[in-house]
C-alpha atoms as a PDB file:
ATOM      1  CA  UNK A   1      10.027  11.727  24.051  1.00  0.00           C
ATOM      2  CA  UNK A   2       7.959  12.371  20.931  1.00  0.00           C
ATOM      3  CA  UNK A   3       7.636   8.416  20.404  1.00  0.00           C
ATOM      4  CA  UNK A   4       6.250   7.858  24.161  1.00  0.00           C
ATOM      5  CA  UNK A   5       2.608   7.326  23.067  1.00  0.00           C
ATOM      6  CA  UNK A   6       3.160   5.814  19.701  1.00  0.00           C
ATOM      7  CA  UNK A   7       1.858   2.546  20.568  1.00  0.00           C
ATOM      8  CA  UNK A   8      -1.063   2.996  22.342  1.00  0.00           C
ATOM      9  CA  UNK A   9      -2.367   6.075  20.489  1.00  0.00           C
ATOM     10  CA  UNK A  10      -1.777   3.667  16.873  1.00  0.00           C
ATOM     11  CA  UNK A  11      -3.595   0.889  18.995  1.00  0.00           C
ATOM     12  CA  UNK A  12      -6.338   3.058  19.103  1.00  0.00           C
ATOM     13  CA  UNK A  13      -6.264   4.467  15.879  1.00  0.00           C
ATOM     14  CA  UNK A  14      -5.972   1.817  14.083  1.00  0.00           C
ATOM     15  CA  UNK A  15      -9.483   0.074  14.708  1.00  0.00           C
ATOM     16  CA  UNK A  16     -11.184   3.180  14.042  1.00  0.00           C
ATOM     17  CA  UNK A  17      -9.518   3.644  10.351  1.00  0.00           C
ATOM     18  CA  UNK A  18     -10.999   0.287  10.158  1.00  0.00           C
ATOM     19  CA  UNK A  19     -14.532   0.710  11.471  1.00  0.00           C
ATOM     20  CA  UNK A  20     -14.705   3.779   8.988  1.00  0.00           C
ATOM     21  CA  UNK A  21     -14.169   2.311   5.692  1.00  0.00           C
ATOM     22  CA  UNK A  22     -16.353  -0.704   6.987  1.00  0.00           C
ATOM     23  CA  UNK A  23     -18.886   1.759   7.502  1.00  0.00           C
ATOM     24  CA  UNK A  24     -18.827   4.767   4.446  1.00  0.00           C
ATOM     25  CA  UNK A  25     -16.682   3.537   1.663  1.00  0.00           C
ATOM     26  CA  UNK A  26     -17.721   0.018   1.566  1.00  0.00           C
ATOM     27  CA  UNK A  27     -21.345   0.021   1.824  1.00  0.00           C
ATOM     28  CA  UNK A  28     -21.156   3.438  -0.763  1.00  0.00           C
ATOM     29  CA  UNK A  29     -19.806   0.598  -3.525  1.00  0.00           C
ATOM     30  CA  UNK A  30     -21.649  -2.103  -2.676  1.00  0.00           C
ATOM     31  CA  UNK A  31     -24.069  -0.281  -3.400  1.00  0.00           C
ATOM     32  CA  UNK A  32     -22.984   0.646  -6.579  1.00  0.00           C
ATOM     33  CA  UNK A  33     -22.659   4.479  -5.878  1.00  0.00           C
ATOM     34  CA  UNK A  34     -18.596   4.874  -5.318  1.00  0.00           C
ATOM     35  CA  UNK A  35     -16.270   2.782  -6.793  1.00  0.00           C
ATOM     36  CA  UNK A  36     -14.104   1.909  -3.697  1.00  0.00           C
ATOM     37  CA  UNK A  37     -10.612   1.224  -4.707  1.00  0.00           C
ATOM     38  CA  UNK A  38      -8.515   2.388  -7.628  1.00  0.00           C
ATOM     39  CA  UNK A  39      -7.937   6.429  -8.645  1.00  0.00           C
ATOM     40  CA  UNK A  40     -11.420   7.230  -8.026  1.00  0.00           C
ATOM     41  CA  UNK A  41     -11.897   5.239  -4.834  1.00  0.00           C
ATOM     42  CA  UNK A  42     -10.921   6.843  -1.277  1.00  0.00           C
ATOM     43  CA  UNK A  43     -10.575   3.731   0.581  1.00  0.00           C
ATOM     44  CA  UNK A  44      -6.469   2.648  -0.206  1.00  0.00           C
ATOM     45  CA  UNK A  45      -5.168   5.067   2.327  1.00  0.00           C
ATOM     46  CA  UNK A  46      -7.994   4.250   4.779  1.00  0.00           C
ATOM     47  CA  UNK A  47      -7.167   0.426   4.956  1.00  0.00           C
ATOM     48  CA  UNK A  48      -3.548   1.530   4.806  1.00  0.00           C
ATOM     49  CA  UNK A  49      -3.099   3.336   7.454  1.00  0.00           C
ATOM     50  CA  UNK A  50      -5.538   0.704   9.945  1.00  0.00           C
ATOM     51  CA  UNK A  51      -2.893  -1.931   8.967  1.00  0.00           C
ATOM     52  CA  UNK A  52       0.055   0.298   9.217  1.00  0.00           C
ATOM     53  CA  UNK A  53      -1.237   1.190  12.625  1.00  0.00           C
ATOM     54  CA  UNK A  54      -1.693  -2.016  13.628  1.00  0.00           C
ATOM     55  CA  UNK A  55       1.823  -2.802  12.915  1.00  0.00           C
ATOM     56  CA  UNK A  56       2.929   0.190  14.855  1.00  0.00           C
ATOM     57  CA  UNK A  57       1.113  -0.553  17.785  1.00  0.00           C
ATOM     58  CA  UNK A  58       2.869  -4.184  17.604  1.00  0.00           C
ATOM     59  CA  UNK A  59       6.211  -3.585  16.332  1.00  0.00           C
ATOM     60  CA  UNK A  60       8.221  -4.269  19.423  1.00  0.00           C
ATOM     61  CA  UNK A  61       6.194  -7.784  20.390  1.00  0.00           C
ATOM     62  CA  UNK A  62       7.969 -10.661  18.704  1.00  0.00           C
ATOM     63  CA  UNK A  63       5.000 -12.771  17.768  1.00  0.00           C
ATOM     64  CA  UNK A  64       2.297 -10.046  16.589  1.00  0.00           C
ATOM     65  CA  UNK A  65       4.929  -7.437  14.863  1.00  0.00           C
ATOM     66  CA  UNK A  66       5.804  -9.513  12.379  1.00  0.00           C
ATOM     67  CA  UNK A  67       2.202 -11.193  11.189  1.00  0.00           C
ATOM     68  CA  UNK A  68       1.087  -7.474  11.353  1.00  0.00           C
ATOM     69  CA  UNK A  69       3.484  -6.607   9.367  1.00  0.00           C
ATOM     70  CA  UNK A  70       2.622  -9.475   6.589  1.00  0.00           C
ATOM     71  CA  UNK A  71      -0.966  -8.103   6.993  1.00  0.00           C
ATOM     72  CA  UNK A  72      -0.278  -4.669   5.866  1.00  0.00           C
ATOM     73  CA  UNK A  73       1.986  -6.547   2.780  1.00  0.00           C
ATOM     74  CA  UNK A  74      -1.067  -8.546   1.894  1.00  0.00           C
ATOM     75  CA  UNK A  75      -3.139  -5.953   1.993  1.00  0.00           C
ATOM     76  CA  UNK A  76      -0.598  -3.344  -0.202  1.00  0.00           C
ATOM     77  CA  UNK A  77      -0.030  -6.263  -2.620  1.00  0.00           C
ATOM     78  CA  UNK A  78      -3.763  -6.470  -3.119  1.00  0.00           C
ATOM     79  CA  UNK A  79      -4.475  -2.834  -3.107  1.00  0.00           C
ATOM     80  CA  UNK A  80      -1.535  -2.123  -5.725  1.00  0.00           C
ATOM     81  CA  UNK A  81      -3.518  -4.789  -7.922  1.00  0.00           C
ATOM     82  CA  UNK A  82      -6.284  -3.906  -8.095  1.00  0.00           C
ATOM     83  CA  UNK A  83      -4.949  -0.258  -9.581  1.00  0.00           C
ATOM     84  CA  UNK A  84      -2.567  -2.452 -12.191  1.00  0.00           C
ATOM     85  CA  UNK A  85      -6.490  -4.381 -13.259  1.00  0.00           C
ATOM     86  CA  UNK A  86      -7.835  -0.730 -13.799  1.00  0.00           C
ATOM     87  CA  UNK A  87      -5.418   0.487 -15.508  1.00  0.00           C
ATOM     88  CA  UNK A  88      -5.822  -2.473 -17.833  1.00  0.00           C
ATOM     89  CA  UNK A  89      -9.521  -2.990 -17.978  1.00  0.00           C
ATOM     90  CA  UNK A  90     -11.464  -0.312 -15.900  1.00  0.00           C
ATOM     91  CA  UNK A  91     -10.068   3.019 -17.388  1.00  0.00           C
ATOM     92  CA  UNK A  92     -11.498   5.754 -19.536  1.00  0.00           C
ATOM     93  CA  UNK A  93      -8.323   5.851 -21.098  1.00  0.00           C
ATOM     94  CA  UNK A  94      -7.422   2.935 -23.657  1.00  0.00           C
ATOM     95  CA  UNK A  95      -4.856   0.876 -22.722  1.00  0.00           C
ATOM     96  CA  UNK A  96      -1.370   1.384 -24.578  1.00  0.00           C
ATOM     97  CA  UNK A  97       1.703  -1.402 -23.364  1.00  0.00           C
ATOM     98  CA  UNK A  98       4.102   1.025 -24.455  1.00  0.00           C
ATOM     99  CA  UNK A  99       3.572   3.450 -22.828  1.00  0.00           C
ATOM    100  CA  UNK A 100       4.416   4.869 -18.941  1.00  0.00           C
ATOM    101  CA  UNK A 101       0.645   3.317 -18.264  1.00  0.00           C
ATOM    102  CA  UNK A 102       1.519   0.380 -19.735  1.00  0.00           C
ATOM    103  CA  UNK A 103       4.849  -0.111 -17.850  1.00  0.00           C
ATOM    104  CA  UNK A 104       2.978   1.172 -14.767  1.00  0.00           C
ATOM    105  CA  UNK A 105       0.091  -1.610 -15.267  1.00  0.00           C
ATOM    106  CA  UNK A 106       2.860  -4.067 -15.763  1.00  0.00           C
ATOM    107  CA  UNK A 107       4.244  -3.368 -12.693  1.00  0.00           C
ATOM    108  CA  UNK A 108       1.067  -3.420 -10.669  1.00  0.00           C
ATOM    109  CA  UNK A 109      -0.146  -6.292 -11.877  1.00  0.00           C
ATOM    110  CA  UNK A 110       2.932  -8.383 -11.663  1.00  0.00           C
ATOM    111  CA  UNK A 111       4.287  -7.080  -8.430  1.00  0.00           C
ATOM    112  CA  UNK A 112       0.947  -6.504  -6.483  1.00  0.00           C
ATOM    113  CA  UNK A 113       0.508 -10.049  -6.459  1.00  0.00           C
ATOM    114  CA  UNK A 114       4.211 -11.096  -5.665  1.00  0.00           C
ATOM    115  CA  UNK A 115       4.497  -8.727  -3.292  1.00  0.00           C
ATOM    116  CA  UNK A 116       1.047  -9.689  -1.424  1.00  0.00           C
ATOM    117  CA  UNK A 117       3.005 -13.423  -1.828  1.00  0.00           C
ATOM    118  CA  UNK A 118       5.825 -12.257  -0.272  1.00  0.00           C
ATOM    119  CA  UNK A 119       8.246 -13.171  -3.266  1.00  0.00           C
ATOM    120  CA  UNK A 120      11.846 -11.044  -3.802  1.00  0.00           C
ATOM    121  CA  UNK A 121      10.124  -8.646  -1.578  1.00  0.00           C
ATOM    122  CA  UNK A 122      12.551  -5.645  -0.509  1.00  0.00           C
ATOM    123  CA  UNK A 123      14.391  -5.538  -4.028  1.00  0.00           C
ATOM    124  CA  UNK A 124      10.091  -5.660  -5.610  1.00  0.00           C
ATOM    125  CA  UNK A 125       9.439  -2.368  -2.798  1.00  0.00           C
ATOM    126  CA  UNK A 126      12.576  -0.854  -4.061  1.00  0.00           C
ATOM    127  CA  UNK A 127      11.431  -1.143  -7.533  1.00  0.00           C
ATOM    128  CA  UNK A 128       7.780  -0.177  -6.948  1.00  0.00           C
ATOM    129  CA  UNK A 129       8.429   2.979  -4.603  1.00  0.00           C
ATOM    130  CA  UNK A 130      10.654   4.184  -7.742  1.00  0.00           C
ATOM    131  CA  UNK A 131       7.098   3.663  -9.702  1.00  0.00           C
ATOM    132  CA  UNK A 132       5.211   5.427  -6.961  1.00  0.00           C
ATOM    133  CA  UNK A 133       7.771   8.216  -7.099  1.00  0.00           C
ATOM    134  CA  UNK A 134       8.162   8.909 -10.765  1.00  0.00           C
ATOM    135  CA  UNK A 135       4.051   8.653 -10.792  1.00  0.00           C
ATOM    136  CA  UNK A 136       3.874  11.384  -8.364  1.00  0.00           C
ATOM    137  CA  UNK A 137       6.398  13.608  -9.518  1.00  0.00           C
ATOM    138  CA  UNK A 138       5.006  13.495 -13.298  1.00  0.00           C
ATOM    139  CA  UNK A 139       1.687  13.818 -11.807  1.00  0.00           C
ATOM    140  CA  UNK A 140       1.054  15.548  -9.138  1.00  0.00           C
ATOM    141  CA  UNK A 141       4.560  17.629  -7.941  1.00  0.00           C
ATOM    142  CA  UNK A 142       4.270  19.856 -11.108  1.00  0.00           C
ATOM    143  CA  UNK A 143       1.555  21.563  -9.331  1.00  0.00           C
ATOM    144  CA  UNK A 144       3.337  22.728  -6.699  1.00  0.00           C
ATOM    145  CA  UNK A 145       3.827  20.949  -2.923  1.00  0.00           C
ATOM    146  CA  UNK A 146       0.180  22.230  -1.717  1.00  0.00           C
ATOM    147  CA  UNK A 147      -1.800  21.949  -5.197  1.00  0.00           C
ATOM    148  CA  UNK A 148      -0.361  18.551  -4.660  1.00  0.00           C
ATOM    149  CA  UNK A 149      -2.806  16.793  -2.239  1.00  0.00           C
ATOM    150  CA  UNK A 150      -6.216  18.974  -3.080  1.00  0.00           C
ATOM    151  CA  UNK A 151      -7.959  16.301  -4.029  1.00  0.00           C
ATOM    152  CA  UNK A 152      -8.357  13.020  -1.824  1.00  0.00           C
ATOM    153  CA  UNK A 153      -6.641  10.401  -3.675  1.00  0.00           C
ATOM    154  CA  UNK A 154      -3.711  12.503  -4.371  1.00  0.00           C
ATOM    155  CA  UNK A 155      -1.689  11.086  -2.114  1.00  0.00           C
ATOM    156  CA  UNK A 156      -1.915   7.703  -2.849  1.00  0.00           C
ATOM    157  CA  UNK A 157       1.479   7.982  -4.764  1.00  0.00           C
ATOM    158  CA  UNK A 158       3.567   9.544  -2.035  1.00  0.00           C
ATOM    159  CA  UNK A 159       1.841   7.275   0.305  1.00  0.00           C
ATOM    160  CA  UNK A 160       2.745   4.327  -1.748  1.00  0.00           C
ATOM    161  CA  UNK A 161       6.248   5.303  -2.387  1.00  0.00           C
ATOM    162  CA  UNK A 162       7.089   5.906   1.264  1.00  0.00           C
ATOM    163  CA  UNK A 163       5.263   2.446   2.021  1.00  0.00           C
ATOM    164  CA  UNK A 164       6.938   0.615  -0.651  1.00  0.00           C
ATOM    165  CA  UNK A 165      10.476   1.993   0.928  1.00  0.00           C
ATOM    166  CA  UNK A 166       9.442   0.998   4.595  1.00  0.00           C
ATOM    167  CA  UNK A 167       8.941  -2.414   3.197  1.00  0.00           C
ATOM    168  CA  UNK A 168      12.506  -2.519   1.446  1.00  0.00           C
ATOM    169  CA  UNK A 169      13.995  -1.512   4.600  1.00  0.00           C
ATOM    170  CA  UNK A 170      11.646  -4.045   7.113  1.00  0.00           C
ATOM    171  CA  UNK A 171      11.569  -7.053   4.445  1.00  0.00           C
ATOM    172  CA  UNK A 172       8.783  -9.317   4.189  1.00  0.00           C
ATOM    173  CA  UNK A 173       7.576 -10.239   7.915  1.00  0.00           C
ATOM    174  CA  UNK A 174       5.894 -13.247   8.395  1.00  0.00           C
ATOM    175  CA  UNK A 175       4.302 -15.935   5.942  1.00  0.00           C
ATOM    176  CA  UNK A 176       6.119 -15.108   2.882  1.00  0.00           C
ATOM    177  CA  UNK A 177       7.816 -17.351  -0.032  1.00  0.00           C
ATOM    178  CA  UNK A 178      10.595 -15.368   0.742  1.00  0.00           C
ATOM    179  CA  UNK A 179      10.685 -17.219   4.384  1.00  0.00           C
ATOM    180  CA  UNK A 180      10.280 -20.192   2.443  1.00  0.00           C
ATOM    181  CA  UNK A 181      12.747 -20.022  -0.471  1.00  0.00           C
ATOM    182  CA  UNK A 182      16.078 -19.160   1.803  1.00  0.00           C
ATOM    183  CA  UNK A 183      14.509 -21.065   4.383  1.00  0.00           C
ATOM    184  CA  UNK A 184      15.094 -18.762   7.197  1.00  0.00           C
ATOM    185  CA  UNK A 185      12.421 -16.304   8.223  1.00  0.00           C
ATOM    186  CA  UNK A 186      13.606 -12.577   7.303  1.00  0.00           C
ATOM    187  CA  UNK A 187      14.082 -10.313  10.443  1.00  0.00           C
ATOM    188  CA  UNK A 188      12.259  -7.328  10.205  1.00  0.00           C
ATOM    189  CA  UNK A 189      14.898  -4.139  11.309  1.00  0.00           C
ATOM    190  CA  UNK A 190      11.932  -2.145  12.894  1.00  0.00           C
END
């Protein structure tokens, strides 16, 4: 009973997440005030959750679910990249390979892209949500469960890890080298 409304009330949602990082994040870093992805940007769970949404709302339908779900991929992929190029070149901090940073920009800046491609996708969001969870619970779960999420980008990790395992379980969707290299298009299980 509790699922009854999912779809229309994430059909419905989902533009609005949309129209409100077209309208406040986005025009705050054009303009050069807010930086509007990375650690100090607010927009990665905005644009997450309008494509995760979206791919709620069209789940069931065999033609939009899985380009939906592609969508939200790309648009991970990207997001996840962009955070492996700050680490690298826009932080504070200078940039150490070996280190957990390093190892952490490594993997964000190779797997963003392969996973926005589509490429060994489910064992890459296996991989990454480990990332995502060792980030966030040498981070941010020292601080105890509420201290956890004070701030607005603090749960970008949790978010990520939970969306990196929803793509290991779902796979790829549609337009991915995955779909290309086996030469079968990978069912999604959702």
């Amino acid at each position: 009973m509790l699922g009854v409304l999912v779809r229309p009330v994430s059909l419905v949602l989902a533009p609005f997440f949309l129209l409100y990082w077209l309208a406040v994040p986005l025009p705050a870093s054009l303009g050069g005030d807010a930086p509007l992805f990375g650690a100090r940007g607010p927009s990665d769970p905005l644009l997450l959750n309008a494509f995760f949404l979206f791919y709620l709302a069209t789940a069931r339908d065999e033609r939009l679910g899985p380009r939906a779900l592609a969508a939200l991929r790309v648009v991970a992929g990207l997001l996840f990249l962009a955070h492996g190029l700050e680490k690298v070149v826009g932080s504070r901090v200078p940039f150490e390979l070996m280190s957990l940073r390093g190892l952490a920009a490594v993997l964000e800046n190779v797997g963003g892209p392969m996973l926005a491609l589509g490429l060994f996708t489910r064992p890459l969001a296996f991989l990454l949500s480990g990332e995502m969870a060792v980030a966030y619970f040498m981070t941010y779960a020292p601080r105890g469960l509420w201290e956890s999420f004070v701030l607005p980008t603090m749960e970008a990790a949790i978010l990520n890890c939970f969306l990196f395992l929803f793509f290991w379980a779902a796979g790829p969707g549609a337009w991915s080298l995955d779909g290309l290299i086996f030469r079968r298009p990978l069912p999604s299980r959702f």
